[in-house]
C-alpha atoms as a PDB file:
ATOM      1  CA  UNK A   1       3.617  16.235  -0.632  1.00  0.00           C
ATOM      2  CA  UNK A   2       4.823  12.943   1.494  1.00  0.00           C
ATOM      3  CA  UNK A   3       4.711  10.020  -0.426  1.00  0.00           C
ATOM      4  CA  UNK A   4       5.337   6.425   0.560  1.00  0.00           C
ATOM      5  CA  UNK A   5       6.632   3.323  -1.767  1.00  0.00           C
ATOM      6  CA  UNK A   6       7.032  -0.079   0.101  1.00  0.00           C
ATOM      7  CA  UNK A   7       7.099  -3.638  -0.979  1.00  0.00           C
ATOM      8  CA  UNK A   8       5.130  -6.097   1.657  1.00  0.00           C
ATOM      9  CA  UNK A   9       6.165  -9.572   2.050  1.00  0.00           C
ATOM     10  CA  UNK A  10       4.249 -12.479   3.482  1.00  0.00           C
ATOM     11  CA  UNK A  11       0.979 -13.977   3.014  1.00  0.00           C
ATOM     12  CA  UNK A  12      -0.227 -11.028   1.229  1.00  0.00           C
ATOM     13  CA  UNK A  13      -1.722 -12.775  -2.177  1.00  0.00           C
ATOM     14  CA  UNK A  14      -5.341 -14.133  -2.265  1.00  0.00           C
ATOM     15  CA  UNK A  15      -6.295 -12.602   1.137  1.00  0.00           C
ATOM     16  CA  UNK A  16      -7.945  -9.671  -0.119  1.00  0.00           C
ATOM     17  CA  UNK A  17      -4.698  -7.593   0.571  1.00  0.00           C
ATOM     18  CA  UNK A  18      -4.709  -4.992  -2.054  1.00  0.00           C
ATOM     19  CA  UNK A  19      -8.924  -4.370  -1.141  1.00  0.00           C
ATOM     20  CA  UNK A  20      -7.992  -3.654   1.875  1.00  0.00           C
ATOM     21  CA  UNK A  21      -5.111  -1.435   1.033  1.00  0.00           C
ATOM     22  CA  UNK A  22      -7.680  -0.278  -0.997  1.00  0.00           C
ATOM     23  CA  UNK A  23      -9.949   0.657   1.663  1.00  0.00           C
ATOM     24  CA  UNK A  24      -7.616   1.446   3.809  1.00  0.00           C
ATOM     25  CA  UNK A  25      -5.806   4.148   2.309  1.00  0.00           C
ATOM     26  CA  UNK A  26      -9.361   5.916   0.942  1.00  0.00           C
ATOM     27  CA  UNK A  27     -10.377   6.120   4.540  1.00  0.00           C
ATOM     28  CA  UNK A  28      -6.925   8.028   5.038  1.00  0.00           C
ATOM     29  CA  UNK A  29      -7.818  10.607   1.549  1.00  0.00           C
ATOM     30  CA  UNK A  30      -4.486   9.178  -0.149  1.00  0.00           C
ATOM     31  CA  UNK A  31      -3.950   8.424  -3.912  1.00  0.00           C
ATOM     32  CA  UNK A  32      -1.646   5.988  -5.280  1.00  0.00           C
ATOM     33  CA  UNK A  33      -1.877   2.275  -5.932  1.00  0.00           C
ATOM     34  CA  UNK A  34      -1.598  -1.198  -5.446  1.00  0.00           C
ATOM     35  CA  UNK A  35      -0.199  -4.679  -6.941  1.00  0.00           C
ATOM     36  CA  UNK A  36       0.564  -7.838  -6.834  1.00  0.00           C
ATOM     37  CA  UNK A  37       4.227  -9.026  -7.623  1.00  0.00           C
ATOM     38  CA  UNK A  38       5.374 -12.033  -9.470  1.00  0.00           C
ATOM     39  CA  UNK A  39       7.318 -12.593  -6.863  1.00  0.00           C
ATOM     40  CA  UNK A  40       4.045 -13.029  -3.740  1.00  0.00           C
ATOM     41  CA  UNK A  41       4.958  -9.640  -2.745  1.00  0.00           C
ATOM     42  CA  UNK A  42       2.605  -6.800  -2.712  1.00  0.00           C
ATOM     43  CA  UNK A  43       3.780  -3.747  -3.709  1.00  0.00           C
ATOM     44  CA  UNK A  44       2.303  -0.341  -2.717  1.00  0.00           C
ATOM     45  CA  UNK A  45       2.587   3.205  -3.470  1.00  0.00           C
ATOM     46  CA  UNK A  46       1.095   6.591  -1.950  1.00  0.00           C
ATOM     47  CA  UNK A  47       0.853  10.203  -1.464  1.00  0.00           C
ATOM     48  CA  UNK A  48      -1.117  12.331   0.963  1.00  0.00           C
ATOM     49  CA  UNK A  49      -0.790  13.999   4.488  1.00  0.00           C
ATOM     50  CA  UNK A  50       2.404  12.667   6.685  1.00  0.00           C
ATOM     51  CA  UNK A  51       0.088  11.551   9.911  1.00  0.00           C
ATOM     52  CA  UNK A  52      -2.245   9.726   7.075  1.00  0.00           C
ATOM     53  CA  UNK A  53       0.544   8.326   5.672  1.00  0.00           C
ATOM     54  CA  UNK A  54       1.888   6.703   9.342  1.00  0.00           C
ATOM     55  CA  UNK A  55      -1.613   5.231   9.770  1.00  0.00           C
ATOM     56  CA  UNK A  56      -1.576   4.016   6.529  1.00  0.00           C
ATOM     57  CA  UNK A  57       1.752   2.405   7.148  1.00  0.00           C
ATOM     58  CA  UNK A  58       0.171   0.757  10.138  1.00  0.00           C
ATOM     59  CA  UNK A  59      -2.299  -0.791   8.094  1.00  0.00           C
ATOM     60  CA  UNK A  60      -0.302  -2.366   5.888  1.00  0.00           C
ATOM     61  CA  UNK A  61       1.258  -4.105   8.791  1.00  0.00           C
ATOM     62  CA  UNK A  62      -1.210  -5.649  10.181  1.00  0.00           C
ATOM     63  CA  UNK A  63      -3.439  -6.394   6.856  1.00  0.00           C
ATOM     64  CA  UNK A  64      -6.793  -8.061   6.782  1.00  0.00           C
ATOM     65  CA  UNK A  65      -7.883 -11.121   8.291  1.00  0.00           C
ATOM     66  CA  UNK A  66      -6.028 -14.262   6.641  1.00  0.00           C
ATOM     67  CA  UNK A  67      -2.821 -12.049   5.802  1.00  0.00           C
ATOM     68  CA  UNK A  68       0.323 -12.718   7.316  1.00  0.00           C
ATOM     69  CA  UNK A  69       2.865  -9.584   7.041  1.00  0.00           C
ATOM     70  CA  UNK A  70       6.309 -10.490   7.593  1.00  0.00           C
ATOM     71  CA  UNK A  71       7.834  -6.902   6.322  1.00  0.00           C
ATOM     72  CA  UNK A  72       7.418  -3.942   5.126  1.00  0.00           C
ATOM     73  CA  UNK A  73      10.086  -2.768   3.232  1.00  0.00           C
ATOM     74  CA  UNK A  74      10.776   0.486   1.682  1.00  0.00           C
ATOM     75  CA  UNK A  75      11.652   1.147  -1.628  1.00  0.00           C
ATOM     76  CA  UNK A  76      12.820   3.932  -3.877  1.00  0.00           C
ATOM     77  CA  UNK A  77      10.505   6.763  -3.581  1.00  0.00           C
ATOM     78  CA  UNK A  78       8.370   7.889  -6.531  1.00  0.00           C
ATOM     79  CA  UNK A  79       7.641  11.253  -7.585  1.00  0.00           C
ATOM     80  CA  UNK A  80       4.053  12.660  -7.198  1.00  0.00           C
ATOM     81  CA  UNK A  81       2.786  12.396 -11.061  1.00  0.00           C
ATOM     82  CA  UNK A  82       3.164   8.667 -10.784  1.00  0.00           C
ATOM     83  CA  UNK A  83       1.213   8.632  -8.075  1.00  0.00           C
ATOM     84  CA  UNK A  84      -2.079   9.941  -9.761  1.00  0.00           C
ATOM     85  CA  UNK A  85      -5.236  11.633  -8.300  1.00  0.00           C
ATOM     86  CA  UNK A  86      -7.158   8.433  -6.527  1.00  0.00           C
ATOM     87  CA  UNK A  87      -6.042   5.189  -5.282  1.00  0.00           C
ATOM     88  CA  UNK A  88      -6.292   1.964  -7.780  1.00  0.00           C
ATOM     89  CA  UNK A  89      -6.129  -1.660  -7.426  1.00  0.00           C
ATOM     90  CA  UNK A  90      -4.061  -2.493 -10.542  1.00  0.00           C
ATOM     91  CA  UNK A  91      -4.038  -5.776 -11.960  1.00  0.00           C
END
């Protein structure tokens, strides 16, 4: 199965970023998660269907209102059972 692992930069903490991810990737039918960094970064992780996971991707871009995405950059892919079976929020 496709799986995607990026790290988003920007104005991505205290916007409601990782709600929307959130949102955003259960209206695509992926599981996976979301984070916040130390660093202000988000960082975000997913598996489903390749066309879900390019509209996901698109998402992510643009973010919700008050977000400000400056990149989306991939990292190191993950391997399905660290993925899980639903998408989380973790803290």
């Amino acid at each position: 199965m496709p799986t995607l692992h990026v790290e988003v930069e920007g104005r991505v903490q205290g916007v409601g970023y990782r709600w929307f991810t959130r949102q955003c990737a259960k209206r695509q039918g992926l599981a996976g998660w979301v984070m916040n960094r130390p660093d202000g970064a988000v960082e975000v992780a997913a598996k489903g269907g390749e066309v879900q996971l390019k509209r996901f991707r698109r998402d992510l871009q643009s973010g919700p209102a008050g977000a400000h995405v400056t990149s989306v950059r991939d990292l190191a892919p993950l391997g399905e059972s660290e993925l899980g079976d639903a998408f989380e929020v973790r803290r």
